[in-house]
Protein backbone atom coordinates (compact mmCIF):
# COMPACT_ATOMS: atom_id res chain seq x y z
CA UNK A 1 247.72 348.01 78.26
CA UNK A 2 248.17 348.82 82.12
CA UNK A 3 249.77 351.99 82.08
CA UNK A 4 250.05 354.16 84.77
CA UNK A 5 250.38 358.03 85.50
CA UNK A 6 254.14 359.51 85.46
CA UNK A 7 252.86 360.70 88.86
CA UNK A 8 251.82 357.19 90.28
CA UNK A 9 255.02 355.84 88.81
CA UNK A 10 257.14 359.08 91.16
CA UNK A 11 255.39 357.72 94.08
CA UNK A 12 256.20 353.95 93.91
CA UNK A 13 259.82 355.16 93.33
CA UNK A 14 259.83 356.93 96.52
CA UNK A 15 258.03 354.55 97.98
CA UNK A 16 260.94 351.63 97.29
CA UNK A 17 263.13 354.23 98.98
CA UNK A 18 261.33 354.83 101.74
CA UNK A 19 260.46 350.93 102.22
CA UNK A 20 264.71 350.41 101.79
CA UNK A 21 265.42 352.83 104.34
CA UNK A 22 262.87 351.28 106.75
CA UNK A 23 263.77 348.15 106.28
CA UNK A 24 267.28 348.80 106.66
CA UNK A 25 266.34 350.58 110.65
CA UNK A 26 264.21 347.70 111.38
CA UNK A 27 266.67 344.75 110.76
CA UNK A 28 269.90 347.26 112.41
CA UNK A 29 273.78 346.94 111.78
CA UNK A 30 275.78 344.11 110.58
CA UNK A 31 276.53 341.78 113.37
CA UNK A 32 280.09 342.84 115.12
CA UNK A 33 282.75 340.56 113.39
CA UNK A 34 280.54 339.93 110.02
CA UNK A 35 282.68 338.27 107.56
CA UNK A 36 283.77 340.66 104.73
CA UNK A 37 282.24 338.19 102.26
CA UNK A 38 278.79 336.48 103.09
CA UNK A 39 277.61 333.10 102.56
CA UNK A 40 274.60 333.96 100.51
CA UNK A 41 273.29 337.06 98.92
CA UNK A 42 269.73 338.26 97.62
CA UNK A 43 269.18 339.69 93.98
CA UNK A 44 266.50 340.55 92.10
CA UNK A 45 266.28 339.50 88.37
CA UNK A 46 263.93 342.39 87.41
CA UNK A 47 263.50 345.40 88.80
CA UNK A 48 259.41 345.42 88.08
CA UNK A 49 256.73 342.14 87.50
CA UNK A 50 253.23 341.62 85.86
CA UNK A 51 251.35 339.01 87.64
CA UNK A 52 247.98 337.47 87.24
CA UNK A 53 245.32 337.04 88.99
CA UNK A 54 242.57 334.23 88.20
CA UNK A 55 239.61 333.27 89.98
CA UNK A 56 236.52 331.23 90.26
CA UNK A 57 234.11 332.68 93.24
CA UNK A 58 235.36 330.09 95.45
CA UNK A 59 239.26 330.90 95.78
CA UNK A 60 242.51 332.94 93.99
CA UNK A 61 245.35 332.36 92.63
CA UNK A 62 248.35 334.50 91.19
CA UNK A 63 250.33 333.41 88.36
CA UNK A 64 254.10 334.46 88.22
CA UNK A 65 256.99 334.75 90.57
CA UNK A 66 259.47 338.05 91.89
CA UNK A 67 262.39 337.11 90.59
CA UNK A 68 263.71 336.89 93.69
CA UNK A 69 267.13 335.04 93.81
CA UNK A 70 269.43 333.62 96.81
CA UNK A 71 273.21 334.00 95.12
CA UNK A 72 276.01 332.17 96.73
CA UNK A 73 279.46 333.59 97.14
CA UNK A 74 281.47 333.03 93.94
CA UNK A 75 284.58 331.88 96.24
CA UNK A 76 282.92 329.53 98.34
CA UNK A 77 279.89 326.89 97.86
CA UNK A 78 277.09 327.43 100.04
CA UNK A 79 276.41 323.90 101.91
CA UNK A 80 273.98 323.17 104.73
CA UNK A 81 274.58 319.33 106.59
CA UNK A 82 271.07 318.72 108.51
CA UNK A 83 270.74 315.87 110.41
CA UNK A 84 268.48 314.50 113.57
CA UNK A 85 270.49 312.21 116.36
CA UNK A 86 267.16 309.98 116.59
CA UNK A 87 263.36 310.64 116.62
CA UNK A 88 263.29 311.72 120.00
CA UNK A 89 265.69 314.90 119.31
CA UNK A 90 265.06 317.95 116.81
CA UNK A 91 267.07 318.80 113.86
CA UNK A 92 270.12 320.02 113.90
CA UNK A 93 271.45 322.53 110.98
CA UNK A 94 274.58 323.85 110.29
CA UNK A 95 276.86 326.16 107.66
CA UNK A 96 279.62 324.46 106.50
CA UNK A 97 282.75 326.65 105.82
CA UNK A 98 286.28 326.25 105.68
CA UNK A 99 287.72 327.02 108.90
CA UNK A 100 284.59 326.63 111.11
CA UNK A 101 281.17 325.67 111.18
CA UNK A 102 278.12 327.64 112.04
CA UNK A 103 275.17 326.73 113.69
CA UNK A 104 271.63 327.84 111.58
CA UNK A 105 268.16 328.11 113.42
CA UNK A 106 266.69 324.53 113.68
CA UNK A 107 264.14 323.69 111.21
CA UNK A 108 261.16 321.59 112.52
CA UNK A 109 262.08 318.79 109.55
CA UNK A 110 264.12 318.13 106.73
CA UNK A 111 262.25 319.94 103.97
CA UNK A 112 264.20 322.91 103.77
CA UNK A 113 265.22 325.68 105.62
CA UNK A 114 262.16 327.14 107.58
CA UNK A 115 260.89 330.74 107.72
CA UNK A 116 263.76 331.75 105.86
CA UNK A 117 262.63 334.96 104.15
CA UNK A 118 259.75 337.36 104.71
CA UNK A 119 258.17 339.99 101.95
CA UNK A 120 256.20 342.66 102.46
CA UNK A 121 253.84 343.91 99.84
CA UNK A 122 252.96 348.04 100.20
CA UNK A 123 250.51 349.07 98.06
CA UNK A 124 251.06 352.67 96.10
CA UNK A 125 250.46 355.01 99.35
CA UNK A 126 252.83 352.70 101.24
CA UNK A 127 250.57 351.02 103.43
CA UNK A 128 250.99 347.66 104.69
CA UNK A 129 248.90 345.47 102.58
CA UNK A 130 250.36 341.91 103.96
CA UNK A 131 253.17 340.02 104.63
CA UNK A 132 254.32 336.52 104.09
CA UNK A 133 257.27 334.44 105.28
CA UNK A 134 259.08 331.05 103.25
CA UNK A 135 261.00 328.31 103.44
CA UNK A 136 263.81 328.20 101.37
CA UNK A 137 265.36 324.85 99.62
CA UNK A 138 268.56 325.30 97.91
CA UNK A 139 268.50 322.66 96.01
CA UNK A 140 266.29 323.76 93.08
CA UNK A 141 265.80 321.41 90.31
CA UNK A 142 267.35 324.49 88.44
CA UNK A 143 270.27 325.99 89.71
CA UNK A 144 271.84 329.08 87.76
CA UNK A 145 275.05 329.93 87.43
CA UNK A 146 275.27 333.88 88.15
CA UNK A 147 278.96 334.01 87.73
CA UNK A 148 280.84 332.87 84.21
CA UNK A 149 283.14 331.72 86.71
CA UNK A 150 281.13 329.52 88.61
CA UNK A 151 281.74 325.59 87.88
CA UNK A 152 280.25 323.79 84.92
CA UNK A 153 278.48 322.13 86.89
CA UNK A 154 276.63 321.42 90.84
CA UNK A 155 277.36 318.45 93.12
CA UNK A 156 274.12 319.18 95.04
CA UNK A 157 271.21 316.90 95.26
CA UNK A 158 268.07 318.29 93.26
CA UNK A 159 264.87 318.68 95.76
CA UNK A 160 264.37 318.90 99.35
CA UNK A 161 263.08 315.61 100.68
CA UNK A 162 259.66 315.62 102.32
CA UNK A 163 259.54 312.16 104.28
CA UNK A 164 258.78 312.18 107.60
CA UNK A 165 261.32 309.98 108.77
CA UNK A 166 264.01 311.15 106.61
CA UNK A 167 267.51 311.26 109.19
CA UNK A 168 269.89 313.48 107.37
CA UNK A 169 269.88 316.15 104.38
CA UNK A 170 272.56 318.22 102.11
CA UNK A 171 271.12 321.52 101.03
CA UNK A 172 274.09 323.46 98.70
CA UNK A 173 274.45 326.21 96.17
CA UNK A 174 277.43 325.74 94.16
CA UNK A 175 279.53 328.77 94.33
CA UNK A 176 278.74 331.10 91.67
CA UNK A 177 274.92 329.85 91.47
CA UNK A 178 271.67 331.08 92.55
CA UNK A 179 268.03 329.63 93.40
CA UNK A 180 265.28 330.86 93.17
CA UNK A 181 263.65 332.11 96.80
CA UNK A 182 260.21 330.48 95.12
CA UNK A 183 261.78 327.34 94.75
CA UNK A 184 261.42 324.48 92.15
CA UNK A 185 257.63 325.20 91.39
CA UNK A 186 258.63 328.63 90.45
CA UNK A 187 260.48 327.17 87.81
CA UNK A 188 256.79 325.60 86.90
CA UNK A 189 255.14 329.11 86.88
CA UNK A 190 253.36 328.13 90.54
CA UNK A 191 253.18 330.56 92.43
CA UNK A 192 253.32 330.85 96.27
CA UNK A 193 251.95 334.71 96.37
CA UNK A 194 249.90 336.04 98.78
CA UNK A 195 246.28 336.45 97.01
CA UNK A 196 246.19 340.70 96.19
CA UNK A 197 243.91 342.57 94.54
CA UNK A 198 244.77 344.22 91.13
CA UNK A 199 246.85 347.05 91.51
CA UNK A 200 250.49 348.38 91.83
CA UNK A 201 252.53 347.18 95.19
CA UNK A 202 256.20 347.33 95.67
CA UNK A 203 257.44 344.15 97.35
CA UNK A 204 260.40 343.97 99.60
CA UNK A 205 262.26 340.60 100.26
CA UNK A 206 264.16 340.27 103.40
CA UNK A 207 266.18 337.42 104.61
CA UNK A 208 264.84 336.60 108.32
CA UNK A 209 266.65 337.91 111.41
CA UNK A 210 268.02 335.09 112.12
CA UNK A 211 269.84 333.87 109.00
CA UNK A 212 270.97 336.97 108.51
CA UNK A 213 272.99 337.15 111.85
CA UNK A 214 274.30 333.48 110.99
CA UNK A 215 275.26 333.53 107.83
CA UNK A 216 276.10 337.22 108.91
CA UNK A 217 275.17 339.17 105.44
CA UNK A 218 274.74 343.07 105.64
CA UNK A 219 271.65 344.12 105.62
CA UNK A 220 271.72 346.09 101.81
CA UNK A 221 272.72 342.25 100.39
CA UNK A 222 270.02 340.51 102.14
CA UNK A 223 267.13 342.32 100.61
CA UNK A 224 265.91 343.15 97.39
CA UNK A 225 262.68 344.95 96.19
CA UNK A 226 260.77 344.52 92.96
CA UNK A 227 257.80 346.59 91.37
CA UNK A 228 254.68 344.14 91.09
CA UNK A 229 251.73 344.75 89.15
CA UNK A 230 248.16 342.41 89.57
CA UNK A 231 246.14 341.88 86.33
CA UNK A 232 242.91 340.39 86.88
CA UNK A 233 242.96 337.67 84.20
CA UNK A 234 239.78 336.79 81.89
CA UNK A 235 237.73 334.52 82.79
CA UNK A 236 237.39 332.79 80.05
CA UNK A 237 240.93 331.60 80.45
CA UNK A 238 240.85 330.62 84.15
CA UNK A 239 239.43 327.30 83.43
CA UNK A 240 242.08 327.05 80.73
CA UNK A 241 245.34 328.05 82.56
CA UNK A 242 243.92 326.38 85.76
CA UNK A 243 244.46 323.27 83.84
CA UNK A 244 247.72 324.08 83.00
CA UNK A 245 248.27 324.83 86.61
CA UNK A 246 247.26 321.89 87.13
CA UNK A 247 249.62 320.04 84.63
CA UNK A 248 252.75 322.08 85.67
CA UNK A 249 252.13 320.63 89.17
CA UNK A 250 252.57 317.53 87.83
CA UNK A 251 255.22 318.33 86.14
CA UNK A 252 256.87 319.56 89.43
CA UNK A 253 256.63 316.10 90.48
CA UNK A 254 257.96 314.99 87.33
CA UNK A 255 261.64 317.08 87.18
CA UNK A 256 263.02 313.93 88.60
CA UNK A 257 262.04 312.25 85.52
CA UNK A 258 263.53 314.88 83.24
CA UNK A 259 266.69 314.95 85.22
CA UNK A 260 267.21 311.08 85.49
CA UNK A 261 269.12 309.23 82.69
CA UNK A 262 268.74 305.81 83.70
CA UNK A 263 271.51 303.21 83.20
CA UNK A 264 270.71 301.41 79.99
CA UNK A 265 270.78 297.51 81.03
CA UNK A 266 273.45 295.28 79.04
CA UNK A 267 272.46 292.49 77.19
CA UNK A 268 274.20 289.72 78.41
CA UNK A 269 275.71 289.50 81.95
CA UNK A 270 279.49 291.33 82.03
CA UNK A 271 282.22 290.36 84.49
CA UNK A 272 282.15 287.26 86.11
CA UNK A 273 280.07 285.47 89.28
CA UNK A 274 282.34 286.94 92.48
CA UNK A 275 281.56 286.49 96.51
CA UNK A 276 280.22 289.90 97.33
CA UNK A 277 283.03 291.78 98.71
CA UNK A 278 283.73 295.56 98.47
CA UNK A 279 281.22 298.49 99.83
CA UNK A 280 277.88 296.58 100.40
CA UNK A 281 274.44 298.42 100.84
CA UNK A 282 272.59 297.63 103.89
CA UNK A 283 269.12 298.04 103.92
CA UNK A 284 267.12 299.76 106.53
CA UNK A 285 263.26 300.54 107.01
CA UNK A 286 261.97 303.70 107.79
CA UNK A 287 258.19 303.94 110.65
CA UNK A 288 255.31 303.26 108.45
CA UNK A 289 253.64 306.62 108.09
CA UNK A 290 250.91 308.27 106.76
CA UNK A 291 248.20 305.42 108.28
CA UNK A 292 245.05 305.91 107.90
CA UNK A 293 241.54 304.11 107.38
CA UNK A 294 238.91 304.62 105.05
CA UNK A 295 236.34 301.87 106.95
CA UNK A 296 237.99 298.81 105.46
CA UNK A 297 241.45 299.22 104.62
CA UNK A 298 244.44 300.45 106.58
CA UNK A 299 246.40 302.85 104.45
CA UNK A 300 249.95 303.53 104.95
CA UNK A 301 253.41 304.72 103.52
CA UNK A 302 256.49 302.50 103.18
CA UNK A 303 260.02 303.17 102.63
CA UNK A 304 262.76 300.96 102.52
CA UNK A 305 266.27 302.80 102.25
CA UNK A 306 269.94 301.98 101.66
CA UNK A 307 272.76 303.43 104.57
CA UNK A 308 275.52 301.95 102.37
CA UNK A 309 278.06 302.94 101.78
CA UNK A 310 277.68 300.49 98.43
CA UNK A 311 274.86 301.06 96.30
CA UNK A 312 272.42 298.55 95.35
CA UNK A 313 272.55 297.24 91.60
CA UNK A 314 270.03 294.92 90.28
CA UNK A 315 270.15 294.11 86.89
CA UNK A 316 266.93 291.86 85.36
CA UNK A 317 267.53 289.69 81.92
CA UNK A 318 264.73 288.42 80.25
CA UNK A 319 263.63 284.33 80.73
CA UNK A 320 264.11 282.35 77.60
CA UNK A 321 261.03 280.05 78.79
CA UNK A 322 258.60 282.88 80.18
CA UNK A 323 258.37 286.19 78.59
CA UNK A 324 256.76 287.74 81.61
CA UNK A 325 260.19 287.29 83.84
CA UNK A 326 263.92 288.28 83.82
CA UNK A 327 266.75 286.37 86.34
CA UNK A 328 268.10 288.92 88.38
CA UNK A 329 271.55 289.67 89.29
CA UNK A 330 273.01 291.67 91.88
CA UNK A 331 276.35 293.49 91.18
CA UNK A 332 279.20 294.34 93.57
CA UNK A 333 282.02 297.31 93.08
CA UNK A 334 284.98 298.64 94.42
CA UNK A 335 285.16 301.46 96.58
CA UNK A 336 286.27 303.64 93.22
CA UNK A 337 283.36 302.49 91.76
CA UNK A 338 284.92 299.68 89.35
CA UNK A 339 282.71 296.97 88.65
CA UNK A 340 284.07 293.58 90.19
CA UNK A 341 280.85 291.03 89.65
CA UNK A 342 277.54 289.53 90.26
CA UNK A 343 275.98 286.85 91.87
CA UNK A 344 271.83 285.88 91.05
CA UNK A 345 269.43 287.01 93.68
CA UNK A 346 266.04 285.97 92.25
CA UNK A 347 263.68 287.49 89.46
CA UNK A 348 261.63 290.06 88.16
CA UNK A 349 258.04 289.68 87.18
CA UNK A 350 255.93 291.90 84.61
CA UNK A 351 253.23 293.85 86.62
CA UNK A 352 250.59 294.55 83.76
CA UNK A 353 248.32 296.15 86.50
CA UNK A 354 246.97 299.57 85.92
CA UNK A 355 249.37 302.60 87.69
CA UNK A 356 252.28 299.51 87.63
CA UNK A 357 252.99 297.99 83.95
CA UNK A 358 256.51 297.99 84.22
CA UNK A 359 259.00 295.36 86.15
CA UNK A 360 258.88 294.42 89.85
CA UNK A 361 261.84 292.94 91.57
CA UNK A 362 260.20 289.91 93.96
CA UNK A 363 262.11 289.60 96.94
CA UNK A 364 262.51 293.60 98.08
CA UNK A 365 260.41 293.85 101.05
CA UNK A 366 257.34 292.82 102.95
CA UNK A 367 254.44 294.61 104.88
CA UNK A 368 253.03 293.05 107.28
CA UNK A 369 250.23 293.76 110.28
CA UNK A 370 251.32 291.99 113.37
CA UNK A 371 249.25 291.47 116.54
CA UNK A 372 250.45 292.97 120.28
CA UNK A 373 250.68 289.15 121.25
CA UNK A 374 252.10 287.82 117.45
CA UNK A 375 249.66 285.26 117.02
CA UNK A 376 247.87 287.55 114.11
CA UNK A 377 249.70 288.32 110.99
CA UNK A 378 247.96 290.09 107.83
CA UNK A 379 250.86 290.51 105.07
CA UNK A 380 250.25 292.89 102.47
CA UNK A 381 249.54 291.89 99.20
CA UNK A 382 251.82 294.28 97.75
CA UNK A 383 254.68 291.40 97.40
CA UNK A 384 257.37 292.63 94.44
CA UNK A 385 258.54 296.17 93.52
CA UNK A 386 260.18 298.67 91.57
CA UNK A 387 263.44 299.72 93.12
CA UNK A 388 263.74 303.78 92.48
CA UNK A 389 265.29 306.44 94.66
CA UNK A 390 262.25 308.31 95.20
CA UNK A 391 263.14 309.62 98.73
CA UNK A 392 266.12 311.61 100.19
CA UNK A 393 266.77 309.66 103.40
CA UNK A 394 269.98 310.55 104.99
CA UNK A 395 272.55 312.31 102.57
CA UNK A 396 274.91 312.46 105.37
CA UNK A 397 276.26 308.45 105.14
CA UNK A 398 279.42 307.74 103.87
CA UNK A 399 279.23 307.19 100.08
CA UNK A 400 275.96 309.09 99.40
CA UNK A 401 274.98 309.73 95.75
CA UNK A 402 273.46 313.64 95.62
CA UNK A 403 272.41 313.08 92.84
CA UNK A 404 270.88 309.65 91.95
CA UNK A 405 269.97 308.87 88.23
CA UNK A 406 266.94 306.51 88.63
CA UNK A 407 264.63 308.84 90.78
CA UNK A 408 261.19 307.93 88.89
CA UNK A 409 258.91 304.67 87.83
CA UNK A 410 258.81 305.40 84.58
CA UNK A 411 262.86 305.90 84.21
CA UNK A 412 264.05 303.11 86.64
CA UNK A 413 261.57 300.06 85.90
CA UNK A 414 261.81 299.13 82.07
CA UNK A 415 258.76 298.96 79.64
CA UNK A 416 257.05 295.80 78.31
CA UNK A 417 259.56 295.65 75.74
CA UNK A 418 262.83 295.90 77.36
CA UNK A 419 265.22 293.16 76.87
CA UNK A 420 266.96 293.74 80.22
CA UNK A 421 266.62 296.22 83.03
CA UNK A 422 268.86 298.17 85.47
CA UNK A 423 266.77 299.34 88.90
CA UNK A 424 269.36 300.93 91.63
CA UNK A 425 268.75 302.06 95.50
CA UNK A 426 271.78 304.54 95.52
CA UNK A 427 273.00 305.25 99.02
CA UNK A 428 271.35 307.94 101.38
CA UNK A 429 268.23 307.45 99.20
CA UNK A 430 265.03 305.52 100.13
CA UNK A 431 262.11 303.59 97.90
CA UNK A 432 258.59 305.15 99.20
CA UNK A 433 255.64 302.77 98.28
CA UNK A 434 251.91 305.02 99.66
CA UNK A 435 249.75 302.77 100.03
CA UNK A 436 246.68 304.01 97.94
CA UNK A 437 246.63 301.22 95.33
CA UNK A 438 244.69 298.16 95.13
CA UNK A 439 246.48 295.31 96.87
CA UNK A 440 249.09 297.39 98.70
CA UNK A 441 246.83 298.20 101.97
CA UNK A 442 245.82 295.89 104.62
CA UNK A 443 241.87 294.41 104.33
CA UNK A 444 240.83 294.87 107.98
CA UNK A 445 237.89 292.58 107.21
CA UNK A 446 238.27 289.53 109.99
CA UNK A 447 240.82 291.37 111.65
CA UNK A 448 239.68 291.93 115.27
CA UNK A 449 239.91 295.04 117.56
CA UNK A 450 243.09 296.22 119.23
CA UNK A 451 246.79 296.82 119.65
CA UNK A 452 249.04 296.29 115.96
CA UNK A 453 252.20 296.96 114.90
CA UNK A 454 252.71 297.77 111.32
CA UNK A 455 256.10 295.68 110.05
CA UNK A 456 257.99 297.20 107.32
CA UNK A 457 260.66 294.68 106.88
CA UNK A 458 263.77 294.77 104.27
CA UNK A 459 265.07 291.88 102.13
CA UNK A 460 262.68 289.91 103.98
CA UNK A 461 264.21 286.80 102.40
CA UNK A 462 267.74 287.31 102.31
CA UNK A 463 267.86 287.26 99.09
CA UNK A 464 269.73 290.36 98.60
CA UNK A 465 273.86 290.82 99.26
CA UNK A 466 274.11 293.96 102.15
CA UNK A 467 276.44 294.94 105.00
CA UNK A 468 273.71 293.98 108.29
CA UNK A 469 270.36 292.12 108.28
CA UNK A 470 269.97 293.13 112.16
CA UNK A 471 268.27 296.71 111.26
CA UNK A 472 265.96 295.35 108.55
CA UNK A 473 262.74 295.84 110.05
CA UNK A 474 261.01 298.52 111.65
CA UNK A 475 257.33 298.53 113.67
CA UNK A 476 254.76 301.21 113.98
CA UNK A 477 252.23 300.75 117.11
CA UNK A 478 248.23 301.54 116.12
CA UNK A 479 245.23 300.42 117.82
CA UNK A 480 242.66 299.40 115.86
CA UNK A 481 238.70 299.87 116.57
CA UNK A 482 234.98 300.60 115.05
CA UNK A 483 232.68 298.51 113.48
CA UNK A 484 232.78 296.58 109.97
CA UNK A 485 232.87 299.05 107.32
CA UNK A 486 233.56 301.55 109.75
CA UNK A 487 236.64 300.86 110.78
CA UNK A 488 239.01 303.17 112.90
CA UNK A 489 242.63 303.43 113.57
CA UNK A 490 245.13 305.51 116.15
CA UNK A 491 248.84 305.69 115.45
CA UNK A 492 251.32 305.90 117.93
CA UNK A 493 253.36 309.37 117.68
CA UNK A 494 257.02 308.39 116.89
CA UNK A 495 259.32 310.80 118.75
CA UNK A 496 258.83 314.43 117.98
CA UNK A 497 257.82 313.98 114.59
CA UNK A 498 254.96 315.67 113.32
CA UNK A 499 253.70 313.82 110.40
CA UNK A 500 251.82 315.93 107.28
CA UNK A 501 247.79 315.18 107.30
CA UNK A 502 246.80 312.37 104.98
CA UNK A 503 243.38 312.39 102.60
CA UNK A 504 242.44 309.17 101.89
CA UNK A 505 240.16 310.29 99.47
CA UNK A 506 242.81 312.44 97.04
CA UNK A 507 242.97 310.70 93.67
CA UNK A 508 246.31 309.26 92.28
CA UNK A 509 248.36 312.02 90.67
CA UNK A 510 250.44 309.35 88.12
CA UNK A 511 253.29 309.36 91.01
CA UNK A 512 251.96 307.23 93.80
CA UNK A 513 252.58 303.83 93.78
């Protein structure tokens, strides 16, 4: 047991007093004209924590989480509308409340909103012992409702998006709910703590400068402190909870799969064949990112999204000659949502390929590598897929589904078995395809030295019913160089993006297709 003295235990109490007061003189008054009832507040769960430490020589880790909670007003949702004009320009972020808008510090992408909170960990003698600042994404996997008053229920989408490229984002607390300040992989048990020695600290959470003034919360509700104590774990059960770690990363990934109840397919085809009408989808490709070479292949990333406002239905029945294909129909709807009928566009093939075995729609999109001058085209072999909102693109369009059902491969694309299938591309979301599986990337073999543009094009066929073909297709300038088997490649900065590092020697994690 990790008891301590009664007189260690005085001292930590005066300590969280002394660290409230100081905290309170550093971050000063409530801005003049503060609204009597802010936007968000911070709350603690517990008032002390047991941690653990773990360890292998090489690196640390701490298992647990503070307990630290953002709480949105009871009367009034918190919502944040980001969106970027272009690539050229930054994001833009702003509050939205009834009345008036405010304007939030800009965060470099749309992945949350940066440097939101910063904690300070003071060991028992109150001395500094670090500090670290975080992002913050509202929309946890697992909102809680803090009041009994709050809503059944939260509109908000579930995850902040983390493509590159992605245009526009919703971030929201429902009013009456609360998030956790560590985020979805709290939830998980994975922790984003700084690494600390075993011991007692008291930890003080502090919303940034910055948000405070804008979403203009006094400074005793934008704080919270919490008692932590570091237990060195034994080592005999690193290896073991490391690969649990391990695990509850994946299953991180994997909340979209436990929140998504895919559509079950009908049997036979309902309504009747109609001329599309009503609110089409229209397709749009995002800059191939994430390029790379590994001496032979060009890697990349691929994402084909849907601006709407319709959403894109395809339903797949199976082939009474070949067991191995469905006829696929596309289906239209009203603008209330009322189905109004289908028309064929194509097939579906079994892919019995290892990391695909399910069912590929053919005619979704094609990658191709086109010379400066286009007499050189390499097309991908990647050449049917699995439509699945995997990516939130811009929630911002008209008609934008927060919070689309078929977010995961092995909800949205049917098993061997299934007698029909239902795969959507809801609107605002896009279908990422990384290119780190065999006959996805581009074989650079033959290919000769210089200027490419990577093609991402949509519906490449017209095959599919949408609003415009004109913004299908999308081109990403590398030059391409070395020797063979030692091939190189530079990519063209798009903008003012700044796009995450890429290993092209990480192994699949079950989610990349």
């Amino acid at each position: 047991m990790n008891r301590r003295p009664r007189v260690v235990r005085h001292a930590v109490r005066s300590l969280v007093v002394a660290a409230a007061v100081a905290a309170t003189a550093v971050a000063g008054a409530v801005p003049a004209g503060a609204a009597t009832r802010p936007a968000l507040t911070l709350e603690a769960s517990r008032s002390s924590v047991t941690v653990y430490r773990y360890s292998d020589g090489d690196e640390a880790f701490l298992d647990g989480d503070l307990g630290v909670y953002a709480v949105a007003d009871a009367k009034q949702a918190f919502e944040v509308r980001a969106e970027r004009r272009d690539y050229d320009h930054p994001v833009v972020a702003r509050l939205v409340r009834k009345g008036r808008d405010r304007t939030l510090p800009a965060p470099p992408d749309l992945s949350g909103l940066a440097n939101f909170s910063r904690t300070t960990f003071r060991d028992s003698r109150g001395k500094v012992v670090t500090t670290s600042t975080s992002a913050f994404c509202p929309d946890v996997y697992e909102p809680v409702r803090r009041s009994p008053s709050a809503p059944a229920s939260s509109p908000y989408p579930q995850g902040c998006g983390a493509n590159p490229y992605a245009l526009g984002a919703v971030w929201g607390l429902q009013r009456g709910y609360a998030a956790s300040l560590g985020g979805e992989d709290a939830y998980y048990g994975i922790s984003e703590l700084p690494d600390l020695k075993p011991g007692s600290y008291v930890a003080t959470t502090s919303i940034t400068p910055a948000y405070r003034t804008a979403l203009r919360i006094p400074v005793a509700k934008a704080q919270a402190t919490v008692h932590v104590t570091v237990v060195e774990a034994d080592d005999d059960g690193c290896e073991e909870l490391r690969g649990c770690r391990q695990a509850a990363k994946v299953r991180t990934s994997a909340a979209r799969v436990a929140a998504a109840r895919t559509e079950k397919a009908p049997t036979r085809l309902t309504g009747s064949r109609a001329k599309p009408s009503g609110p089409l989808p229209d397709l749009r490709s995002l800059p191939a990112w994430g390029i790379v070479s590994d001496g032979r292949y060009l890697n990349f990333s691929a994402t084909v999204w849907n601006a709407g406002p319709g959403r894109l239905v395809v339903d797949g029945f199976r082939d009474s000659k070949d067991e191995n294909l469905m006829n696929a129909y596309q289906y239209f709807f009203t603008a209330s949502g009322k189905q109004k009928g289908y028309a064929p566009v194509g097939g579906m093939e079994w892919d019995a390929r290892d990391h695909h075995q399910h069912w590929h729609f053919q005619d979704f999109a094609r990658y191709s590598l086109v010379s400066a001058d286009h007499k050189t085209r390499v097309v991908s072999g990647k050449e049917a897929f699995c439509l699945a909102n995997t990516d939130a693109v811009d929630y911002t369009v008209k008609g934008a589904s927060w919070q689309p059902r078929n977010t995961d491969l092995s909800t949205a694309c049917g098993s061997r078995s299934a007698l029909g299938v239902r795969e959507v591309l809801d609107t605002g979301s896009g279908d990422t395809y990384e290119q780190f599986r065999e006959g996805q990337a581009f074989d650079l073999n033959g290919v000769a030295n210089g200027t490419y543009y990577v093609e991402i094009a949509a519906n490449p066929d017209r095959v599919l019913y949408e609003r415009s073909t004109k913004n299908n297709v999308s081109q990403r300038k590398v030059v391409i160089g070395g020797t063979k088997g030692k091939r190189t490649v530079q990519v063209a900065k798009v903008g003012v993006i700044v796009e995450p590092p890429v290993d092209v020697d990480e192994g699949d994690d079950g989610f990349r297709r």
